[in-house]
Protein backbone atom coordinates (compact mmCIF):
# COMPACT_ATOMS: atom_id res chain seq x y z
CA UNK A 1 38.88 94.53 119.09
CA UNK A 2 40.93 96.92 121.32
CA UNK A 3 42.15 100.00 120.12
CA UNK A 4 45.51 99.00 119.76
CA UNK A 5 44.34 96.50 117.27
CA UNK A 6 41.74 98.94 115.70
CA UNK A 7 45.29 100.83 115.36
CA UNK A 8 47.63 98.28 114.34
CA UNK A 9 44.91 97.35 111.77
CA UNK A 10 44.59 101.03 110.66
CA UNK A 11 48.46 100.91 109.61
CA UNK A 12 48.60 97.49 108.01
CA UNK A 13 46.12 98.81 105.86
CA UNK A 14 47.63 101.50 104.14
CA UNK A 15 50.46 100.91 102.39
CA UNK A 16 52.06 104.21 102.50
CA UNK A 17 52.27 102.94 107.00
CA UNK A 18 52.78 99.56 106.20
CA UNK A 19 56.80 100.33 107.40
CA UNK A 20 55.31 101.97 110.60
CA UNK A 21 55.25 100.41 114.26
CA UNK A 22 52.90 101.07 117.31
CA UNK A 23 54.74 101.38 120.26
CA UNK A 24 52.90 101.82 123.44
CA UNK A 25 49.57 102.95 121.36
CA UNK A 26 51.81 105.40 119.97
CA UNK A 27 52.40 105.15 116.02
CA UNK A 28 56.27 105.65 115.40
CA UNK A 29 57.22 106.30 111.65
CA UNK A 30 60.82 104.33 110.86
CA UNK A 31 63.39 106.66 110.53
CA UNK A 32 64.82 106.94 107.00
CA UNK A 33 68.46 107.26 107.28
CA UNK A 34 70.27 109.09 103.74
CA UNK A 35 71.91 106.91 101.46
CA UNK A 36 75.79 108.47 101.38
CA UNK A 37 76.24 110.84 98.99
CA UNK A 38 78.32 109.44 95.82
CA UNK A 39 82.08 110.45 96.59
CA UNK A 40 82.38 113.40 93.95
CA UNK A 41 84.91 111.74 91.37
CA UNK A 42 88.73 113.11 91.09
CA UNK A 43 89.07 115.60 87.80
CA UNK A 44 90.89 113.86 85.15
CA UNK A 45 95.08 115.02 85.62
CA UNK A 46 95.51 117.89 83.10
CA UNK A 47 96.94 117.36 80.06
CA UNK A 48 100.29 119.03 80.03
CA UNK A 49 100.91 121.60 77.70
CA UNK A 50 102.54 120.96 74.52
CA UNK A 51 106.38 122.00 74.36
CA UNK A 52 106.72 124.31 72.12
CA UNK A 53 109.14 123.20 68.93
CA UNK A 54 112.25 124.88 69.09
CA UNK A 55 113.40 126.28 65.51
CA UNK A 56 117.29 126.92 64.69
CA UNK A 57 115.49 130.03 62.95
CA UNK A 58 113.97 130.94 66.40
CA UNK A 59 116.86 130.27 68.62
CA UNK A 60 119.34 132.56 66.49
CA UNK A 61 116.72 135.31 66.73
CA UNK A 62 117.04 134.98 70.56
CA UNK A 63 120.68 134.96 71.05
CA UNK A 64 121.03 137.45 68.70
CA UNK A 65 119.02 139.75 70.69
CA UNK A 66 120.40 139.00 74.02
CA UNK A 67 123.90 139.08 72.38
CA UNK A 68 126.41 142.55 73.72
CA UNK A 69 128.27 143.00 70.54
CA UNK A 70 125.32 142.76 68.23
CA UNK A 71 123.67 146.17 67.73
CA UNK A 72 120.61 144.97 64.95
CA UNK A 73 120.51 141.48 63.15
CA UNK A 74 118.39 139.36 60.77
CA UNK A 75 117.98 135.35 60.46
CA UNK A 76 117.32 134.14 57.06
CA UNK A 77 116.98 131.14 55.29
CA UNK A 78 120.21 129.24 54.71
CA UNK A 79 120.37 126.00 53.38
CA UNK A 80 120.46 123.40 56.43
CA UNK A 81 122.02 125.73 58.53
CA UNK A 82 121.12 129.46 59.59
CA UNK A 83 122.12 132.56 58.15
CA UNK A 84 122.70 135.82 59.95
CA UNK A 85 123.02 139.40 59.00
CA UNK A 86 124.68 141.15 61.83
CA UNK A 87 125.36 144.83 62.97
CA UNK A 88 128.49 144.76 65.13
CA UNK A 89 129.77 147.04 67.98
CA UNK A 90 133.50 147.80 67.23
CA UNK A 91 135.02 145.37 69.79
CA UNK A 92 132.98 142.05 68.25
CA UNK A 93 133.54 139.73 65.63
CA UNK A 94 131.45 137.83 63.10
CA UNK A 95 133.42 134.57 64.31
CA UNK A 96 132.78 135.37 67.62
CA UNK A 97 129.14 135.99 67.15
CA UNK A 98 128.70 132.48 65.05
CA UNK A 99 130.14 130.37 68.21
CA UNK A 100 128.09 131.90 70.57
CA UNK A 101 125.41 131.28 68.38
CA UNK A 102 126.27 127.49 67.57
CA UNK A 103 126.65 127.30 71.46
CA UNK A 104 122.87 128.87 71.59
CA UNK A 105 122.17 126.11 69.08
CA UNK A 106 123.22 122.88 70.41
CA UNK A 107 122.04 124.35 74.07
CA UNK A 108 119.02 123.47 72.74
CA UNK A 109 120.06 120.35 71.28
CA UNK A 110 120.08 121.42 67.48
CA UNK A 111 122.94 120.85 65.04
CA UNK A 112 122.47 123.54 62.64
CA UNK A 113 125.69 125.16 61.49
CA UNK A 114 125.85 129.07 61.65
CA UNK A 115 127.11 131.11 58.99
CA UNK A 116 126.79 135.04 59.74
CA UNK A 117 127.61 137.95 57.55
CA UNK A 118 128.40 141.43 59.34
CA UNK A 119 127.07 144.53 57.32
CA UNK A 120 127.38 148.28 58.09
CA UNK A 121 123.13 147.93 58.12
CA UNK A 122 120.18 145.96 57.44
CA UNK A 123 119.21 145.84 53.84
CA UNK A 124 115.68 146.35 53.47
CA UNK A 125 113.30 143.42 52.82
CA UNK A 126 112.54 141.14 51.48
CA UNK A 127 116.17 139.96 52.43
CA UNK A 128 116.08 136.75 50.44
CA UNK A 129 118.80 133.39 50.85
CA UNK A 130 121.83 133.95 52.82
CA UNK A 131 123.38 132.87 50.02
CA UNK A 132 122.01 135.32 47.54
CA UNK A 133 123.28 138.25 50.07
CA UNK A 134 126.44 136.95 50.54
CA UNK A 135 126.57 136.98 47.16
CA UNK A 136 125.83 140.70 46.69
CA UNK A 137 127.99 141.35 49.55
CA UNK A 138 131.42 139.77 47.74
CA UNK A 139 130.39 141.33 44.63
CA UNK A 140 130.03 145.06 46.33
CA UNK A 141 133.71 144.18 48.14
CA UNK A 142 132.01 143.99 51.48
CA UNK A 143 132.92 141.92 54.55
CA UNK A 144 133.34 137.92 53.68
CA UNK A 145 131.07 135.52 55.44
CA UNK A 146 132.18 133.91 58.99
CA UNK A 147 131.38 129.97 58.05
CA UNK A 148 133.05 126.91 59.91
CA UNK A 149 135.11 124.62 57.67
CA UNK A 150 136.59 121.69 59.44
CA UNK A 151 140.02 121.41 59.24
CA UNK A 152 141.04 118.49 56.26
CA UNK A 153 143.06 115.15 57.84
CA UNK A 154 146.49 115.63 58.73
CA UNK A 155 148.40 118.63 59.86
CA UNK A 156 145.44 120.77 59.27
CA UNK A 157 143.55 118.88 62.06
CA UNK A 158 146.63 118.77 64.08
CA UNK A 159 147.31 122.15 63.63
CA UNK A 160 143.44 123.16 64.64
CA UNK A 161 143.75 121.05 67.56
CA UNK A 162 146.76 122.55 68.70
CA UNK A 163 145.45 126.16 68.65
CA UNK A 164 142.20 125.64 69.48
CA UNK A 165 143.91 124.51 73.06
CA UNK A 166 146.05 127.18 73.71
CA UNK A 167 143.00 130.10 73.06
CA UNK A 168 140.85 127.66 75.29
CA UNK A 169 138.32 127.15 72.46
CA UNK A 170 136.18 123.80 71.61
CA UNK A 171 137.45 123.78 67.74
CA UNK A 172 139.16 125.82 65.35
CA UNK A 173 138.22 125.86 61.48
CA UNK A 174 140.66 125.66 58.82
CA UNK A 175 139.83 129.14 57.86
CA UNK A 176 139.11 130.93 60.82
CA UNK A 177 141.45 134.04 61.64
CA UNK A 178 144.24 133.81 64.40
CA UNK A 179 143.45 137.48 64.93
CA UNK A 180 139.44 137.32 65.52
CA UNK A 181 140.24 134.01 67.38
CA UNK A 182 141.58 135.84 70.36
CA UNK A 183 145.53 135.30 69.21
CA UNK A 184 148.01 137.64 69.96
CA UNK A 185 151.76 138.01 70.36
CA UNK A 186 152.29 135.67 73.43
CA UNK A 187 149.85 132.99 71.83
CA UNK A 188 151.56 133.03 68.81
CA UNK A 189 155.11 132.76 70.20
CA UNK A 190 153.61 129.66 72.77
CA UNK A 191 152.00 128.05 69.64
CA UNK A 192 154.51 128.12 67.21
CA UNK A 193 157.06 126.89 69.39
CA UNK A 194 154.94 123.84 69.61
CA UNK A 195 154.45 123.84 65.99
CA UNK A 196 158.30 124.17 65.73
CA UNK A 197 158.82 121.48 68.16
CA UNK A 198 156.46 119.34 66.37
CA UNK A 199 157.42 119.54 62.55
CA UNK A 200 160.75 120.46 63.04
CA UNK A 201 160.14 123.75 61.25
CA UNK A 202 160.94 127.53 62.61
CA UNK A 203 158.27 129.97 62.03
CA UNK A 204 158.13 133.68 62.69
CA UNK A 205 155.40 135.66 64.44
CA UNK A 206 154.73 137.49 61.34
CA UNK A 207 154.58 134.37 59.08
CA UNK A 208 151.74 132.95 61.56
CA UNK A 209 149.81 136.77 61.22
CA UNK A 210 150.12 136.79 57.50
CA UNK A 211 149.02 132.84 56.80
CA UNK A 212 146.44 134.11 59.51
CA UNK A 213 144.58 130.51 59.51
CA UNK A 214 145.47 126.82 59.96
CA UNK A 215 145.36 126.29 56.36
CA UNK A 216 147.41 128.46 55.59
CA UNK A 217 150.00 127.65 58.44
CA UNK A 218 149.68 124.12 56.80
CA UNK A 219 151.04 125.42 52.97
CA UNK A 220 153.78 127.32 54.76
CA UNK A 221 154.68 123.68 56.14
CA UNK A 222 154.12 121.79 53.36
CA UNK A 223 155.66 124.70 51.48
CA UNK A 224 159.25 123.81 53.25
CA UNK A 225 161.14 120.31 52.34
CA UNK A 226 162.61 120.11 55.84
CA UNK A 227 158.90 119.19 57.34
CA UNK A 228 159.12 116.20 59.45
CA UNK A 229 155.54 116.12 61.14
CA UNK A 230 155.85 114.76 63.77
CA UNK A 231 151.69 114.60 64.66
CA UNK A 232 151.19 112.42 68.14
């Protein structure tokens, strides 16, 4: 036996050089080439974090703060809607406040209805209902609430309408103020000439000022036999 079959032999029998070759009386050990390393596997997408559940309560908190004319205020509980207490500078209203605040409201798509109540100062908690102060507050002779009330069918509506388009606001309620509106003297005289034009009735600047809402433009028509509405 030569030695490169003494040497062959000598491999074949072990079996950890059973894989190995001779080559030239040299013994060559097979190169082990890696197995690819597992591609590491994507992270699962984040779950996105929840939106956080916008409140009527927590919206009217907000505008009130970011709000010029309000000095201090206080949401409370009222009914389906929201209640504020308000502190106002001199040059704001309590109707102007509660339509910035419904526009707050459905700018974050929510229909609640705001009713606000200005006071001199915050009363000192626990506050309670909206209703319950309000309460307190017509009983002590202090400032009436500022709630929408829509307008009833008919020349109330039309009437609302009407003004609400010459002051350049989105809706008028039957008892909001012409005053705290934004009306003055050349509003007036522009709106009741349409009113006169209308229902065939004359009103004065001061009758408009003293009815002071659309309802009460709407008796003074239907106060007068010569009304002939004339509603488009």
């Amino acid at each position: 036996m030569t030695g490169r079959q003494q040497l062959c032999r000598l491999v074949a029998d072990k079996p950890e050089t059973r894989d190995w070759s001779v080559m030239g009386g040299v013994v060559e050990k097979p190169v082990q080439v890696p197995a690819p390393a597992p591609a590491p596997a994507s992270p699962a997408p984040a779950s996105p974090a929840p939106t956080p559940t916008l409140t009527p309560t927590a919206v009217a908190e907000r505008a009130l703060a970011a709000h010029p004319g309000v000095l201090d205020a206080a949401v409370v509980p009222a009914g389906e809607g929201v209640g504020a207490l308000v502190v106002l500078d001199e040059m704001s209203t309590a109707l102007e406040v509660r339509e910035d605040l419904r526009a707050s409201l459905l700018a974050a798509g929510l229909e609640a209805e705001p009713a606000v109540l200005p006071v001199v100062r915050l009363p000192a908690p626990p506050l309670g209902t909206f209703e319950e102060l309000a309460a307190e507050a017509a009983e002590s002779g202090g400032a009436e609430v500022s709630r929408y009330e829509a307008p009833d069918a008919g020349p109330e509506a039309d009437l609302a309408g009407r003004l609400a388009g010459f002051l350049g606001l989105p809706r008028v309620g039957a008892l909001d103020d012409f005053v705290e509106l934004g009306g003055d003297s050349l509003v007036a005289v522009a709106f009741l000439h349409a009113v006169q034009e209308a229902y065939d009735v004359p009103l004065g600047v001061v009758e408009l000022f003293t009815a002071g809402t659309v309802r009460g433009i709407a008796r003074l028509l239907a106060a007068r036999p010569a009304a002939a509405p004339q509603v488009a």
